[in-house]
C-alpha atoms as a PDB file:
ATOM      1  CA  UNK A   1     113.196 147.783   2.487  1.00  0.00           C
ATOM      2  CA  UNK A   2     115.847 150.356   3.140  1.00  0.00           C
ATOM      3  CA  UNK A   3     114.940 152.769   6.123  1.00  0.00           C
ATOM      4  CA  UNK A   4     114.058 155.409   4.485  1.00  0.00           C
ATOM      5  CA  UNK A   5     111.185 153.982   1.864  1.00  0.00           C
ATOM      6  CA  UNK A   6     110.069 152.487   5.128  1.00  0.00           C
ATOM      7  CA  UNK A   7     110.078 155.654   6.989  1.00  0.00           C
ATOM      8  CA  UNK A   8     107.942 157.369   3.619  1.00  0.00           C
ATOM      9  CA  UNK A   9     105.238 154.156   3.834  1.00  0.00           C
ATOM     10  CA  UNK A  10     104.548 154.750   7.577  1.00  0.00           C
ATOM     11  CA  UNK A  11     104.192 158.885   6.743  1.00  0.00           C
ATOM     12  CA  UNK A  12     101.909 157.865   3.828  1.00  0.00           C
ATOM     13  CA  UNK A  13      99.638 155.244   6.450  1.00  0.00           C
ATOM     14  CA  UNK A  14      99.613 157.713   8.878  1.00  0.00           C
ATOM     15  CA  UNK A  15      98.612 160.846   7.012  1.00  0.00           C
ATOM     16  CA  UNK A  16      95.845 158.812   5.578  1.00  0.00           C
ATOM     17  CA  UNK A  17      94.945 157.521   9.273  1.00  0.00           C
ATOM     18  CA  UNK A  18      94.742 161.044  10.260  1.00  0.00           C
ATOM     19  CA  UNK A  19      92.399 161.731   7.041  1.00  0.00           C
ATOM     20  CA  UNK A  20      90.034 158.953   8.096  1.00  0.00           C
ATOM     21  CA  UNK A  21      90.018 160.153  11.919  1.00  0.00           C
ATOM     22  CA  UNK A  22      89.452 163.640  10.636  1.00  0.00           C
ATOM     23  CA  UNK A  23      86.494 162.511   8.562  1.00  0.00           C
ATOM     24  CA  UNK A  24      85.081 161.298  11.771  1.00  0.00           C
ATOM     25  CA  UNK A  25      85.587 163.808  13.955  1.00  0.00           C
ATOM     26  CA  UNK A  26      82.393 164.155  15.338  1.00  0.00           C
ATOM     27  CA  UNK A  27      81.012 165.308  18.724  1.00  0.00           C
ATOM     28  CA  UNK A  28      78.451 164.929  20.752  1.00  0.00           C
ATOM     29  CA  UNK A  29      75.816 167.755  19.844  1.00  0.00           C
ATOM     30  CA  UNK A  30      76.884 168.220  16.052  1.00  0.00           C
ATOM     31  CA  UNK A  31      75.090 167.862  13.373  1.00  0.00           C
ATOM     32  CA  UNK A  32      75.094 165.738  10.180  1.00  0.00           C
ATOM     33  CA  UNK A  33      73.427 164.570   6.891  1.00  0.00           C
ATOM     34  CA  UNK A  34      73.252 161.289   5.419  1.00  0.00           C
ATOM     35  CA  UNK A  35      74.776 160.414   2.172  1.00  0.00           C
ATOM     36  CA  UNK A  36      73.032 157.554   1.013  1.00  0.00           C
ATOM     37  CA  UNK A  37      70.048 157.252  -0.882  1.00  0.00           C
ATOM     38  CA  UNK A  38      69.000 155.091   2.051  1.00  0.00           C
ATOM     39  CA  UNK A  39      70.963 154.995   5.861  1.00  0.00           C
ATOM     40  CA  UNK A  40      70.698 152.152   7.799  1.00  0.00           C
ATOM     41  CA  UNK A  41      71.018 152.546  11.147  1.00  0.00           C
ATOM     42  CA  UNK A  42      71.861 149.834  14.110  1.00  0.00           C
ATOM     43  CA  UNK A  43      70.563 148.838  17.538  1.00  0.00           C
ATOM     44  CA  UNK A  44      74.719 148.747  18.556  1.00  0.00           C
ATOM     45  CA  UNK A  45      77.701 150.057  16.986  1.00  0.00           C
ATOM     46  CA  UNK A  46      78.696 146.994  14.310  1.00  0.00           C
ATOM     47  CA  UNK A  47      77.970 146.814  11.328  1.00  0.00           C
ATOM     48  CA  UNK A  48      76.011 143.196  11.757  1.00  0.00           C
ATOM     49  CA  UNK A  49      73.724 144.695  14.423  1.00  0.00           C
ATOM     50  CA  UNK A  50      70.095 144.155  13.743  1.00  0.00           C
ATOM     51  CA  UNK A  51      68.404 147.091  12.220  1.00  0.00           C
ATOM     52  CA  UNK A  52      66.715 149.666  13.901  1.00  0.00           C
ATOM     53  CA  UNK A  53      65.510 152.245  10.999  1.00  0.00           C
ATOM     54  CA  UNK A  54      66.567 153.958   7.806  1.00  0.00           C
ATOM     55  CA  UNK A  55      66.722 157.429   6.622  1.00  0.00           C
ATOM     56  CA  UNK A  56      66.332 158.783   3.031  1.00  0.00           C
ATOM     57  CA  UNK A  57      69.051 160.540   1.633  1.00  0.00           C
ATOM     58  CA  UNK A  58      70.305 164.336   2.410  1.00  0.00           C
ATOM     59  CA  UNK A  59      68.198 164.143   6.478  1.00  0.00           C
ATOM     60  CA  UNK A  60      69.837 166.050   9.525  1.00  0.00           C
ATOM     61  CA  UNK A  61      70.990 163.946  12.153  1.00  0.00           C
ATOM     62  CA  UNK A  62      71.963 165.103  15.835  1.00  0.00           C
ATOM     63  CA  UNK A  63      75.296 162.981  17.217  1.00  0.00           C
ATOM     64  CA  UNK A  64      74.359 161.707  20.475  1.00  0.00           C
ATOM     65  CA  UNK A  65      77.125 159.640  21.213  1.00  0.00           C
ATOM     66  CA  UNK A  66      80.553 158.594  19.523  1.00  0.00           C
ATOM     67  CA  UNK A  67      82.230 155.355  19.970  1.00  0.00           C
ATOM     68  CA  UNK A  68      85.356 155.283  17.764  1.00  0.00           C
ATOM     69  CA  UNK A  69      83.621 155.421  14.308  1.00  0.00           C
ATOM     70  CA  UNK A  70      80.609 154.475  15.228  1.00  0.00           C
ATOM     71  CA  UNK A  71      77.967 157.174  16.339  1.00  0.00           C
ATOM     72  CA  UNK A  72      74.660 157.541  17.725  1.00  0.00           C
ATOM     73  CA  UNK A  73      72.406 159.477  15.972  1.00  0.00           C
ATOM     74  CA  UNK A  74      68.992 161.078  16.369  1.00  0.00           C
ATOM     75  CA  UNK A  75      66.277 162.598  13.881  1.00  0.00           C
ATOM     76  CA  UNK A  76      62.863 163.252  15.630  1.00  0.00           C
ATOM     77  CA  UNK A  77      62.247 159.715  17.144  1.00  0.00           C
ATOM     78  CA  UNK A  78      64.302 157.913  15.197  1.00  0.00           C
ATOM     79  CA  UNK A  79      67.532 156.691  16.817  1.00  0.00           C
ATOM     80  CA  UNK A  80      70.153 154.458  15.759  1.00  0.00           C
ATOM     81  CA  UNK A  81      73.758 153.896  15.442  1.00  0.00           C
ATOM     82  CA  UNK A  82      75.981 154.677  12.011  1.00  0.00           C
ATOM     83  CA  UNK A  83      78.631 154.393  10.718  1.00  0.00           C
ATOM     84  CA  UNK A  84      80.316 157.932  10.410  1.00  0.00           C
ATOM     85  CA  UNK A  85      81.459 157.648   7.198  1.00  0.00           C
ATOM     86  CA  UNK A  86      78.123 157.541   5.993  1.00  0.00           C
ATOM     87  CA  UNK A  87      77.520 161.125   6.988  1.00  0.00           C
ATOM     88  CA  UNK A  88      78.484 164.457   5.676  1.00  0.00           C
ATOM     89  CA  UNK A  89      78.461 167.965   7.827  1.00  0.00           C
ATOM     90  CA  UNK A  90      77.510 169.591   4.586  1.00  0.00           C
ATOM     91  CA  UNK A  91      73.990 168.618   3.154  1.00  0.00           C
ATOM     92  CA  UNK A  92      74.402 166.943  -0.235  1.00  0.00           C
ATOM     93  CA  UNK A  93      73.313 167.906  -3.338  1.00  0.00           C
ATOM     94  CA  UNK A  94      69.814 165.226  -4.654  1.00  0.00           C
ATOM     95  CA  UNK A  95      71.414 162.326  -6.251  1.00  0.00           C
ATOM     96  CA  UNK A  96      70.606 161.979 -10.173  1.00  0.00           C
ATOM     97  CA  UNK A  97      71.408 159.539 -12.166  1.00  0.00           C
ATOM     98  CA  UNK A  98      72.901 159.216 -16.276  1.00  0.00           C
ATOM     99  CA  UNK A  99      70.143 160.514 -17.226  1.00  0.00           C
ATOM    100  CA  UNK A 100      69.717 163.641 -14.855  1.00  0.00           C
ATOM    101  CA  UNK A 101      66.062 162.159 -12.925  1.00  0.00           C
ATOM    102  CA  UNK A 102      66.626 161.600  -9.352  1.00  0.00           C
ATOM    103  CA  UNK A 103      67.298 158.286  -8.758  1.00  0.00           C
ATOM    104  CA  UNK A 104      64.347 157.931  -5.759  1.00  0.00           C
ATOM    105  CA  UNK A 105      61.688 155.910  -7.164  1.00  0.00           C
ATOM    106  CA  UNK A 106      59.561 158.795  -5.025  1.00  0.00           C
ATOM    107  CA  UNK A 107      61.281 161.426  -6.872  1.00  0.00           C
ATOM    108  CA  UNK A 108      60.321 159.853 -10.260  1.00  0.00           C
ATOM    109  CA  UNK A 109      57.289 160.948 -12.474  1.00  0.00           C
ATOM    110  CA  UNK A 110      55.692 158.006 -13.860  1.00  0.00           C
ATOM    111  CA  UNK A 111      55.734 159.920 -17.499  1.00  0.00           C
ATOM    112  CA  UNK A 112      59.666 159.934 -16.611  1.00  0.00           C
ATOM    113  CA  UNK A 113      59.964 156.518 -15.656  1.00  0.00           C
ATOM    114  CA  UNK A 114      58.163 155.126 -19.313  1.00  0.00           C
ATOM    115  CA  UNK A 115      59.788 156.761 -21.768  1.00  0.00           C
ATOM    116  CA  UNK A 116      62.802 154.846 -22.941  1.00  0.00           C
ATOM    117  CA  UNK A 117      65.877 155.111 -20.855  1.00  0.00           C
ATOM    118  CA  UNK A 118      68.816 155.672 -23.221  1.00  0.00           C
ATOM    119  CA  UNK A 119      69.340 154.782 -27.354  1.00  0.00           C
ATOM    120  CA  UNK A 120      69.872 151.188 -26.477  1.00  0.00           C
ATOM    121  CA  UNK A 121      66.580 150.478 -25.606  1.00  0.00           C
ATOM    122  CA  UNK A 122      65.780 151.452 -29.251  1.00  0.00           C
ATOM    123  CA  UNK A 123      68.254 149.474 -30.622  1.00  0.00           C
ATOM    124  CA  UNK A 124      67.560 146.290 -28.160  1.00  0.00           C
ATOM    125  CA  UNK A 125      63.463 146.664 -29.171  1.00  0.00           C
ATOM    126  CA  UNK A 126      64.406 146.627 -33.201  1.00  0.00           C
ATOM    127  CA  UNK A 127      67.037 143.417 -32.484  1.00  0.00           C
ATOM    128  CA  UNK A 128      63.931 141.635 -30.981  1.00  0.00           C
ATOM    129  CA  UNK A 129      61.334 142.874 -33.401  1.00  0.00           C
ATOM    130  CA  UNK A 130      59.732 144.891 -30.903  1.00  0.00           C
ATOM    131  CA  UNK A 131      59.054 147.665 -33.224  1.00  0.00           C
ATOM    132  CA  UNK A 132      55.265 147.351 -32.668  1.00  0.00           C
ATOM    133  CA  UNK A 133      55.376 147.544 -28.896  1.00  0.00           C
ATOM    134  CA  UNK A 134      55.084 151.997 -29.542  1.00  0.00           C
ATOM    135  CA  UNK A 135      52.245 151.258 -31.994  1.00  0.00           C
ATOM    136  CA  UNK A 136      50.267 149.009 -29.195  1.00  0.00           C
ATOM    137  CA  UNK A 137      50.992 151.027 -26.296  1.00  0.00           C
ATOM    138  CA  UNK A 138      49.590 154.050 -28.549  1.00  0.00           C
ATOM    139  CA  UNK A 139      46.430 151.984 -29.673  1.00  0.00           C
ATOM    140  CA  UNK A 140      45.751 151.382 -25.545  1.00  0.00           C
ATOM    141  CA  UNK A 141      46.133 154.583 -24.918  1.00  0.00           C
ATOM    142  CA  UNK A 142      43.119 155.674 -27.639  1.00  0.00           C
ATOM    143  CA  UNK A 143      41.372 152.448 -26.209  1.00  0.00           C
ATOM    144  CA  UNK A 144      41.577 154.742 -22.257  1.00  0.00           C
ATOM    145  CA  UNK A 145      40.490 157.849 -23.763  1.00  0.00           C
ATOM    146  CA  UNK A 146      37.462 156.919 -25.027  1.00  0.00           C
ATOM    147  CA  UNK A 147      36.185 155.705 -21.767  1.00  0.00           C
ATOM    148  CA  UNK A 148      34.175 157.698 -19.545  1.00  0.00           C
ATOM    149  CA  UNK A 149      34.135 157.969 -15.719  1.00  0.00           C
ATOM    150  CA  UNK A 150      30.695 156.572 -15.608  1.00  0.00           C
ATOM    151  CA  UNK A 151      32.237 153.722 -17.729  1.00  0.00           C
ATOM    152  CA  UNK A 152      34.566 152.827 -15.320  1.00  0.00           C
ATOM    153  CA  UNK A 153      31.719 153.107 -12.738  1.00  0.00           C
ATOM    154  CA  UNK A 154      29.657 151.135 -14.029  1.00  0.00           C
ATOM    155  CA  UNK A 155      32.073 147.999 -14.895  1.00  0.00           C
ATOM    156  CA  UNK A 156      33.275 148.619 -11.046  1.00  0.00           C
ATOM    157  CA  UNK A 157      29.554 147.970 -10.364  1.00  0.00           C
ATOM    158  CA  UNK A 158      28.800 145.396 -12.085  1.00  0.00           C
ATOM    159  CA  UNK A 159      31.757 143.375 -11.099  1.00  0.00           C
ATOM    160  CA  UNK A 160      31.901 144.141  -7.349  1.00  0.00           C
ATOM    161  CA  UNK A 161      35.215 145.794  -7.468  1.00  0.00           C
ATOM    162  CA  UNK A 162      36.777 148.472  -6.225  1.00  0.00           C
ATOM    163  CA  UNK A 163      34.588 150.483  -3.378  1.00  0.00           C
ATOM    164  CA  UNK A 164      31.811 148.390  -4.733  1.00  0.00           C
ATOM    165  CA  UNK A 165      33.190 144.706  -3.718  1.00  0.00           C
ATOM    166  CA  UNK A 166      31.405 143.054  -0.993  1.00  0.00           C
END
């Protein structure tokens, strides 16, 4: 490797060292948001330390301490170590998936979550004759409609469920 390529190759490393380090560059009082639909933080600085909590996504940390990349962070009582990479000083926007729903199972409406995801679940039902399966799930639904809540009572009763099991 002539001098100079190897000169350009150890500018290129070390502008991209200096872009991690900056990306890090937290302090002891800032604060920070977590980027992952779920943060796990650590009883040490490592990322094989056992587990001490998680945090949803988009939650304001305060930086405690800083140990190279690692950093302690606080939210309430919660307090762990992470890895700094996994935070952002901006807040980020709510994750959403292909289909534009969040993609925490919290965030989800259960009239969301049933209705068919994309065109290939139509096309994967009609390759395993599933056509019926809208027809059935229609028929149960008339079957739930026509109960009453003194129905419902009543079977709960007589079968010792619910509030009514011994």
């Amino acid at each position: 490797m002539t001098s100079t390529r190897l000169l350009r190759t150890c500018l290129i490393l070390l502008l991209g060292l200096a872009a991690t380090v900056a990306a890090f560059a937290y302090k002891v009082g800032d604060e920070a948001y977590t980027k992952r639909l779920e943060t796990i933080l650590r009883t040490e600085p490592r990322a094989l330390a056992e587990e001490s909590a998680r945090l949803g996504h988009a939650r304001k940390v305060k930086v405690e301490e800083v140990r190279g990349g690692w950093l302690l962070v606080s939210e309430r009582r919660i307090r762990g170590w992470v890895f700094a990479g996994n935070l952002s000083d901006t807040k980020p926007a709510d994750p959403k998936g292909t289909d534009g729903l969040g993609l925490a199972a919290s965030k989800t409406t259960a009239t969301a979550a049933a209705r068919p995801l994309t065109p290939a679940a139509a096309n994967y039902a009609k390759s395993k004759n599933l056509l019926q399966a809208g027809d059935d799930l229609d028929w149960l639904l008339a079957q739930c409609a026509q109960l009453t809540p003194a129905d419902l009572d009543a079977f709960l009763q007589e079968h010792r469920k619910g509030e009514y099991q011994e």
